[in-house]
PDB file of N, CA and C in Angstrom:
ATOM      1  N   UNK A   1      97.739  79.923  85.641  1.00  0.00           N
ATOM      2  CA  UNK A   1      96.839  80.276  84.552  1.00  0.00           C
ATOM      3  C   UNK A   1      97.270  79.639  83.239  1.00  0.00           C
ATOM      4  N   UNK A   2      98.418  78.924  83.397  1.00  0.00           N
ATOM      5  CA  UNK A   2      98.753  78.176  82.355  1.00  0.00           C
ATOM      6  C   UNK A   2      98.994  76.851  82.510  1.00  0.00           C
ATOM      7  N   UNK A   3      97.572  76.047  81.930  1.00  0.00           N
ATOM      8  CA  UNK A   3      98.112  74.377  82.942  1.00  0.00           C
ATOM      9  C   UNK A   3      98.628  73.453  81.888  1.00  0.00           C
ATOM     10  N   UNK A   4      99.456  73.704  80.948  1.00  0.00           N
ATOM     11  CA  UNK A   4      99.915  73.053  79.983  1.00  0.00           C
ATOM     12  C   UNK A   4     101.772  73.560  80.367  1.00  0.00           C
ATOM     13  N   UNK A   5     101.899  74.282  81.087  1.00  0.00           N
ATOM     14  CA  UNK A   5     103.080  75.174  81.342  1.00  0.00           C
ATOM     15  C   UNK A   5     103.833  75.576  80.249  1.00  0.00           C
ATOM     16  N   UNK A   6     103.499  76.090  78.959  1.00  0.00           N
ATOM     17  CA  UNK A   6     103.796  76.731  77.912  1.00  0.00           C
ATOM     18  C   UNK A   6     104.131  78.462  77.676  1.00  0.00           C
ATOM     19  N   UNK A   7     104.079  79.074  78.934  1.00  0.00           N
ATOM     20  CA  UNK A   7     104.182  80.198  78.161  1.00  0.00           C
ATOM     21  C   UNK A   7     105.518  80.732  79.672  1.00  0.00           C
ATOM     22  N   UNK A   8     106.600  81.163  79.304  1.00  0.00           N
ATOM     23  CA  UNK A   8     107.865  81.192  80.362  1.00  0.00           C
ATOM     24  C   UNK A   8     107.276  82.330  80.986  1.00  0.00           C
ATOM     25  N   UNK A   9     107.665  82.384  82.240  1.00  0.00           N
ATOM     26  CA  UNK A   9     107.770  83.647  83.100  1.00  0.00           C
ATOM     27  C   UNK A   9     108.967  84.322  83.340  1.00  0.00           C
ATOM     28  N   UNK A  10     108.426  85.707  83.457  1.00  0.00           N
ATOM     29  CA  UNK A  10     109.665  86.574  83.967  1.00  0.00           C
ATOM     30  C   UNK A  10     109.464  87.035  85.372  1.00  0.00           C
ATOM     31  N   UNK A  11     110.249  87.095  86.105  1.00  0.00           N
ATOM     32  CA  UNK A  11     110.221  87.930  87.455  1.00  0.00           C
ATOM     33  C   UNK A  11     110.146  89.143  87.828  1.00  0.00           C
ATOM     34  N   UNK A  12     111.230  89.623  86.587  1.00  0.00           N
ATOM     35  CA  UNK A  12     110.782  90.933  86.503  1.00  0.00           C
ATOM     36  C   UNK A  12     109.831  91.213  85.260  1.00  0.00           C
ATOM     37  N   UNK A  13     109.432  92.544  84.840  1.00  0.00           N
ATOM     38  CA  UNK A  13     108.797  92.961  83.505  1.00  0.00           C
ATOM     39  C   UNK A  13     109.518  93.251  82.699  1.00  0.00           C
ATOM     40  N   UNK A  14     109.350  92.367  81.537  1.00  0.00           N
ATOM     41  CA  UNK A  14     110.130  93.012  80.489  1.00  0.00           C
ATOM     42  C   UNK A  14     109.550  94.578  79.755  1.00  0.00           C
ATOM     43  N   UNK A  15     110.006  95.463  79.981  1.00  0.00           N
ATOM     44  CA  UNK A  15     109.313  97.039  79.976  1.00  0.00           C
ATOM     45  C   UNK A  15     108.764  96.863  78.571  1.00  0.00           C
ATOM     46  N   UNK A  16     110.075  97.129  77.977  1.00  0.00           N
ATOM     47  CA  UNK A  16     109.829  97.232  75.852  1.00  0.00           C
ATOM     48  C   UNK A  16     110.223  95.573  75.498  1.00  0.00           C
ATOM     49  N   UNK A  17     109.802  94.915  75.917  1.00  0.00           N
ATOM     50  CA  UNK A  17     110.011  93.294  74.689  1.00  0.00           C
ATOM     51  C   UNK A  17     109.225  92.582  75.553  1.00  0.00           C
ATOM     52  N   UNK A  18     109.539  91.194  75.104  1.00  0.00           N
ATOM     53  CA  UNK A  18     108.917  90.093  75.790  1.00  0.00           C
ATOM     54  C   UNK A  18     109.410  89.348  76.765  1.00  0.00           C
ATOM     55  N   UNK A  19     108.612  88.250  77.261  1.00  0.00           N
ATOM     56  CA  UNK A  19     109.593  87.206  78.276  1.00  0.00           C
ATOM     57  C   UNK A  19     109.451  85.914  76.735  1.00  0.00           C
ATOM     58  N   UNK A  20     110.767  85.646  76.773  1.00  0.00           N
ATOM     59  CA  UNK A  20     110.927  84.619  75.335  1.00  0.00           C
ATOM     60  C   UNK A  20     111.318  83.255  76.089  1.00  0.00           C
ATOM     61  N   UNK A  21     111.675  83.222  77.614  1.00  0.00           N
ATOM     62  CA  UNK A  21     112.401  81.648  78.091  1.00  0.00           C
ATOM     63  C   UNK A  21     112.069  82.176  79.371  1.00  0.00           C
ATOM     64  N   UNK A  22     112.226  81.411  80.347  1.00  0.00           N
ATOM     65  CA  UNK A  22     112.101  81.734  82.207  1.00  0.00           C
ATOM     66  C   UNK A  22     113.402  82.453  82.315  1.00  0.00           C
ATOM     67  N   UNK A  23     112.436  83.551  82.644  1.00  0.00           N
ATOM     68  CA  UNK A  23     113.722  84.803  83.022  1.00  0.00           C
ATOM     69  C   UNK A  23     114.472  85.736  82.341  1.00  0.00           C
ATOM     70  N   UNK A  24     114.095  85.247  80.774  1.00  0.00           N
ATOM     71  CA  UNK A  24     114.360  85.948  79.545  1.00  0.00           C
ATOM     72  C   UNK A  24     113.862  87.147  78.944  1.00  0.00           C
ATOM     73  N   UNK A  25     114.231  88.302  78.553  1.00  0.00           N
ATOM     74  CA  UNK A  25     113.602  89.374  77.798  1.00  0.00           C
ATOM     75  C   UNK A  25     114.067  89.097  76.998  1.00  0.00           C
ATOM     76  N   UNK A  26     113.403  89.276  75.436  1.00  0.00           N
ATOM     77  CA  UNK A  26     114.051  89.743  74.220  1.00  0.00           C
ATOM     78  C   UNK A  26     113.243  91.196  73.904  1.00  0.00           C
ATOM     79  N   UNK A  27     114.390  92.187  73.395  1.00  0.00           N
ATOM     80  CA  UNK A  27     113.731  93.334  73.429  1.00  0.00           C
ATOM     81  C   UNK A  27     113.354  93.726  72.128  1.00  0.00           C
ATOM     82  N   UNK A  28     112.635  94.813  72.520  1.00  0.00           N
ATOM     83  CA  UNK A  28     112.202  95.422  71.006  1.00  0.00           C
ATOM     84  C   UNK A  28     113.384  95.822  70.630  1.00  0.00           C
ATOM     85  N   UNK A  29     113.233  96.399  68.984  1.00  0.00           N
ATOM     86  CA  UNK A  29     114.114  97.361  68.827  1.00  0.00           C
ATOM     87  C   UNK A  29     114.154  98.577  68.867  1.00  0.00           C
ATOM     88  N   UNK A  30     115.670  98.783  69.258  1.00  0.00           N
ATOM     89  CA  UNK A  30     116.000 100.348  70.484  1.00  0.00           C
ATOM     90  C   UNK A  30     115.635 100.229  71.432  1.00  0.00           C
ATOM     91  N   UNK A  31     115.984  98.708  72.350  1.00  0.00           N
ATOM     92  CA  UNK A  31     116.172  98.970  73.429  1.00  0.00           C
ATOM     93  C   UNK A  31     117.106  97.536  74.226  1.00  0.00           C
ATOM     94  N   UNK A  32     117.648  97.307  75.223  1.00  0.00           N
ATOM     95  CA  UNK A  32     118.129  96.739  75.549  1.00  0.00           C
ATOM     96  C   UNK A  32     118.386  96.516  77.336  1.00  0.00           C
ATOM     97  N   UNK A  33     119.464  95.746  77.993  1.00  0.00           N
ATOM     98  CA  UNK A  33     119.335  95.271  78.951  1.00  0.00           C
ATOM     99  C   UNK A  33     118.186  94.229  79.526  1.00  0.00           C
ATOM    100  N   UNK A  34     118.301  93.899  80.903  1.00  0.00           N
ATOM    101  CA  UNK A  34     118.002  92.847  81.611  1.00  0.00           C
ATOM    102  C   UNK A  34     116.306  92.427  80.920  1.00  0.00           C
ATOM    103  N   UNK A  35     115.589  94.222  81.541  1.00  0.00           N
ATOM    104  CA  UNK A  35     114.459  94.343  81.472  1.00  0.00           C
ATOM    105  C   UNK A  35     113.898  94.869  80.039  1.00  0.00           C
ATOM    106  N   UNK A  36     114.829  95.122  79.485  1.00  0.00           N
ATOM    107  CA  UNK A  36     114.488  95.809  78.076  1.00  0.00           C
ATOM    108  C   UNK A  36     114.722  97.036  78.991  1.00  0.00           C
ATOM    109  N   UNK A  37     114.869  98.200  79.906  1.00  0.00           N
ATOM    110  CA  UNK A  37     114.472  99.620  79.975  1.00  0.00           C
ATOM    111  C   UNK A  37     115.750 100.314  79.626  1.00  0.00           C
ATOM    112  N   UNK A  38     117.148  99.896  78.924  1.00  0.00           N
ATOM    113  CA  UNK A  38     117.453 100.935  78.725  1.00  0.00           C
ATOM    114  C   UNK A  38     117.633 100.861  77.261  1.00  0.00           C
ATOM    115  N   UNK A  39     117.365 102.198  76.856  1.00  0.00           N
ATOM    116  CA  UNK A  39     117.259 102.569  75.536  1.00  0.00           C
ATOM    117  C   UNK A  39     118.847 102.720  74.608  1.00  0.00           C
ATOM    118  N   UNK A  40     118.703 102.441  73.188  1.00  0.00           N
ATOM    119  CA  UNK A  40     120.000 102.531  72.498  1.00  0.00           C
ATOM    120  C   UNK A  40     120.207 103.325  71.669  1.00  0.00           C
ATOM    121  N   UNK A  41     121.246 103.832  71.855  1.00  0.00           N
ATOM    122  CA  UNK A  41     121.294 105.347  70.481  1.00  0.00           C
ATOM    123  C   UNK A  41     122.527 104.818  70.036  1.00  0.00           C
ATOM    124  N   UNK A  42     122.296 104.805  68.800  1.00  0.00           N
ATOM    125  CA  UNK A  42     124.032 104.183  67.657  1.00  0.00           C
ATOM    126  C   UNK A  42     123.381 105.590  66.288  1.00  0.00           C
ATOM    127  N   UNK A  43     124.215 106.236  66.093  1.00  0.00           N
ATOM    128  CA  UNK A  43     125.739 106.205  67.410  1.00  0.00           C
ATOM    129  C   UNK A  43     125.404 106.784  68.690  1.00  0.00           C
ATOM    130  N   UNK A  44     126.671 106.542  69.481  1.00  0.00           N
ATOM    131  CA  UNK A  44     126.125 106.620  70.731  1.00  0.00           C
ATOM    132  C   UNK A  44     126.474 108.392  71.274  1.00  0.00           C
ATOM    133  N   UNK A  45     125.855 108.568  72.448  1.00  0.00           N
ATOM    134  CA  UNK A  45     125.624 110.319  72.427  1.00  0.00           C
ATOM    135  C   UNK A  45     126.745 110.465  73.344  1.00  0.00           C
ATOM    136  N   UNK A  46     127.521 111.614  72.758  1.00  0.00           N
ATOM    137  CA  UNK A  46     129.059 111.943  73.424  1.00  0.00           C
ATOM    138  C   UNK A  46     129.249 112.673  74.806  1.00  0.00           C
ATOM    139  N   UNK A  47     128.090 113.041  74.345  1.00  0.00           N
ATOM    140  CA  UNK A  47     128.281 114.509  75.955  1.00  0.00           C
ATOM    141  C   UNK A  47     126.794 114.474  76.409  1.00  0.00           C
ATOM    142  N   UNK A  48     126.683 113.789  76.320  1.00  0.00           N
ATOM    143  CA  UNK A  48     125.263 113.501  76.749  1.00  0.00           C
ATOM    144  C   UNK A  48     124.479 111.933  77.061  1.00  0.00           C
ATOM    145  N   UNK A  49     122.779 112.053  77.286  1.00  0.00           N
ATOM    146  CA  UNK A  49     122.138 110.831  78.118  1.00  0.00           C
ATOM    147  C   UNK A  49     121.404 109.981  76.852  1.00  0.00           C
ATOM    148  N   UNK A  50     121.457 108.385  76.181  1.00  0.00           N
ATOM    149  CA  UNK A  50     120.728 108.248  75.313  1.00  0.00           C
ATOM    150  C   UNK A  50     118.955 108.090  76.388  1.00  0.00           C
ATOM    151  N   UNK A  51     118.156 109.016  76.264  1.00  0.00           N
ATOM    152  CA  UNK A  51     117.325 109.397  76.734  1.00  0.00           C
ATOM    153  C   UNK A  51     115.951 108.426  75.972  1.00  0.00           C
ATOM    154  N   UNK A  52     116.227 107.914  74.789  1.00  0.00           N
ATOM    155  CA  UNK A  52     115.061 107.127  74.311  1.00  0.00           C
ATOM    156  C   UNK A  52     115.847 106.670  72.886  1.00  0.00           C
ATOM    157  N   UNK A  53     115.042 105.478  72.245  1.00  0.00           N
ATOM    158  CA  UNK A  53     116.048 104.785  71.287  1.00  0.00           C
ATOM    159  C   UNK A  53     116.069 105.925  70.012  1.00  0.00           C
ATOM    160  N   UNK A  54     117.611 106.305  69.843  1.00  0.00           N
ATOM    161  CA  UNK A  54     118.021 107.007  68.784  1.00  0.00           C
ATOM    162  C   UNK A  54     118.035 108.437  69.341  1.00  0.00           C
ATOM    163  N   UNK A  55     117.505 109.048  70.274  1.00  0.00           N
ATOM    164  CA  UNK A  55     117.141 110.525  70.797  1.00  0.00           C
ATOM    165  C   UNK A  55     118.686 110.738  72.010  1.00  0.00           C
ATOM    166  N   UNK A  56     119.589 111.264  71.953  1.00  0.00           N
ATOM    167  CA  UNK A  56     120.158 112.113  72.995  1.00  0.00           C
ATOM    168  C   UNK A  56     119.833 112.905  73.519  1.00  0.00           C
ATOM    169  N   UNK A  57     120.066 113.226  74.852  1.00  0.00           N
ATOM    170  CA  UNK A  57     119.638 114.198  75.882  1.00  0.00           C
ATOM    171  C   UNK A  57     120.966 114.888  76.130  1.00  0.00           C
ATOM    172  N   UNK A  58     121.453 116.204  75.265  1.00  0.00           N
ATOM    173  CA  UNK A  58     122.803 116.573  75.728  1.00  0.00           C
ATOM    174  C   UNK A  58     123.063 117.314  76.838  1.00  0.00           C
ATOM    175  N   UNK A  59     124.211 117.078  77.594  1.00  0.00           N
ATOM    176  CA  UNK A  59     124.743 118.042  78.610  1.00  0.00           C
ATOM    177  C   UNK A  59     125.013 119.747  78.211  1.00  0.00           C
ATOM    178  N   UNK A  60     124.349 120.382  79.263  1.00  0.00           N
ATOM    179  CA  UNK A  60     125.059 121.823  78.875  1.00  0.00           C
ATOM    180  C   UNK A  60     126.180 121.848  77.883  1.00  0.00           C
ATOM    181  N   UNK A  61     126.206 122.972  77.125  1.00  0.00           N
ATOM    182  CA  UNK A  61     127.144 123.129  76.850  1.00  0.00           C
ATOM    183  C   UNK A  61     127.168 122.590  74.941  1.00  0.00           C
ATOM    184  N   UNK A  62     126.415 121.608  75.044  1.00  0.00           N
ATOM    185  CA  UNK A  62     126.442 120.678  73.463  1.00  0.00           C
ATOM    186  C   UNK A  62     125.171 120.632  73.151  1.00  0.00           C
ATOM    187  N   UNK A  63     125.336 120.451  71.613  1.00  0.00           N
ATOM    188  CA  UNK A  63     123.981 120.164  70.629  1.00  0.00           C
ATOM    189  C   UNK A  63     124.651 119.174  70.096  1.00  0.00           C
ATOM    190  N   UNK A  64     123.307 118.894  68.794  1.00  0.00           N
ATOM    191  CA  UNK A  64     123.908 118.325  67.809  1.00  0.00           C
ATOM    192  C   UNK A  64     122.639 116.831  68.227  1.00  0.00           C
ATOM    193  N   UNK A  65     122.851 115.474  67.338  1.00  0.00           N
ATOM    194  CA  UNK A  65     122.272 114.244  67.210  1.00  0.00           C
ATOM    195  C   UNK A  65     123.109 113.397  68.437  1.00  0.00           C
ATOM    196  N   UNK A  66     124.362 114.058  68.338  1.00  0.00           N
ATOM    197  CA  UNK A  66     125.198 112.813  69.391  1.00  0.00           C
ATOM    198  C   UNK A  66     125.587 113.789  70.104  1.00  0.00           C
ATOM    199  N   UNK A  67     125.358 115.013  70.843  1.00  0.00           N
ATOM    200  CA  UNK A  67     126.229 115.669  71.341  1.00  0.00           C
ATOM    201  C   UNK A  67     127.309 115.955  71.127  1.00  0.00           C
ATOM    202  N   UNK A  68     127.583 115.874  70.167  1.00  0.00           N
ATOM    203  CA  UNK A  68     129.454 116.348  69.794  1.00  0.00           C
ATOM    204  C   UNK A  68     130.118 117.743  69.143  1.00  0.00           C
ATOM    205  N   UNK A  69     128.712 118.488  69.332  1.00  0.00           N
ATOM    206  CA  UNK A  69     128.912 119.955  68.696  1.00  0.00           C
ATOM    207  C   UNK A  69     128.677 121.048  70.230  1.00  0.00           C
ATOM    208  N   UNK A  70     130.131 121.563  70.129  1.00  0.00           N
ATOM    209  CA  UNK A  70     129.765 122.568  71.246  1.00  0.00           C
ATOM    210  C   UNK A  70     129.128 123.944  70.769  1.00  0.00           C
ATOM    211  N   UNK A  71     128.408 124.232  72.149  1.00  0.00           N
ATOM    212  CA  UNK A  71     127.842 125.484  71.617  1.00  0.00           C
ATOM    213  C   UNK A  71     128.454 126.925  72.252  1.00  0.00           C
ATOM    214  N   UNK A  72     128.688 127.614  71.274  1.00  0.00           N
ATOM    215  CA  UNK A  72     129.364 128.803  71.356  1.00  0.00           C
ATOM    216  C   UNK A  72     129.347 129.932  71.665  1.00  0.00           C
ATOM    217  N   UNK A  73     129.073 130.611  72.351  1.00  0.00           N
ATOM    218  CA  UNK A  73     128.451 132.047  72.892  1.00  0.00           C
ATOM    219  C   UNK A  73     129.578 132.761  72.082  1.00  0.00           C
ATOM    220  N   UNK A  74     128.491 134.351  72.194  1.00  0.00           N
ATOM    221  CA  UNK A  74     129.140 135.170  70.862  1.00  0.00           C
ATOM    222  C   UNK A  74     130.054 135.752  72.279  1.00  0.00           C
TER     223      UNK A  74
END
């Protein structure tokens, strides 16, 4: 569909960015890896999953922006 061969392909999908070269993602920002799908939290979440760019998903037990605040039962 491209007979000038101008526009690169990817093999896989780049989820969140583009294909920028054959085989290339460049991602949006807040996000990263191969495909673009995994997301980046800076800072990064301590006790917990970065679940979407900037958002932690904490483990039992913690709150807080990075997970680093335990939570305390009376």
């Amino acid at each position: 569909s491209d007979p000038t061969c101008t526009t690169p392909v990817c093999t896989s999908p780049c989820v969140n960015g583009a294909c920028s070269a054959p085989g290339v993602c460049t991602c949006s920002s807040g996000w990263s890896g191969s495909t673009c799908a995994t997301p980046v939290c800076s800072p990064a979440c301590v006790n917990g999953v970065c679940s979407s760019p900037g958002q932690c998903t904490c483990s039992g037990g913690w709150t807080g922006p990075t997970c680093a605040t335990p939570v305390c039962s009376p």
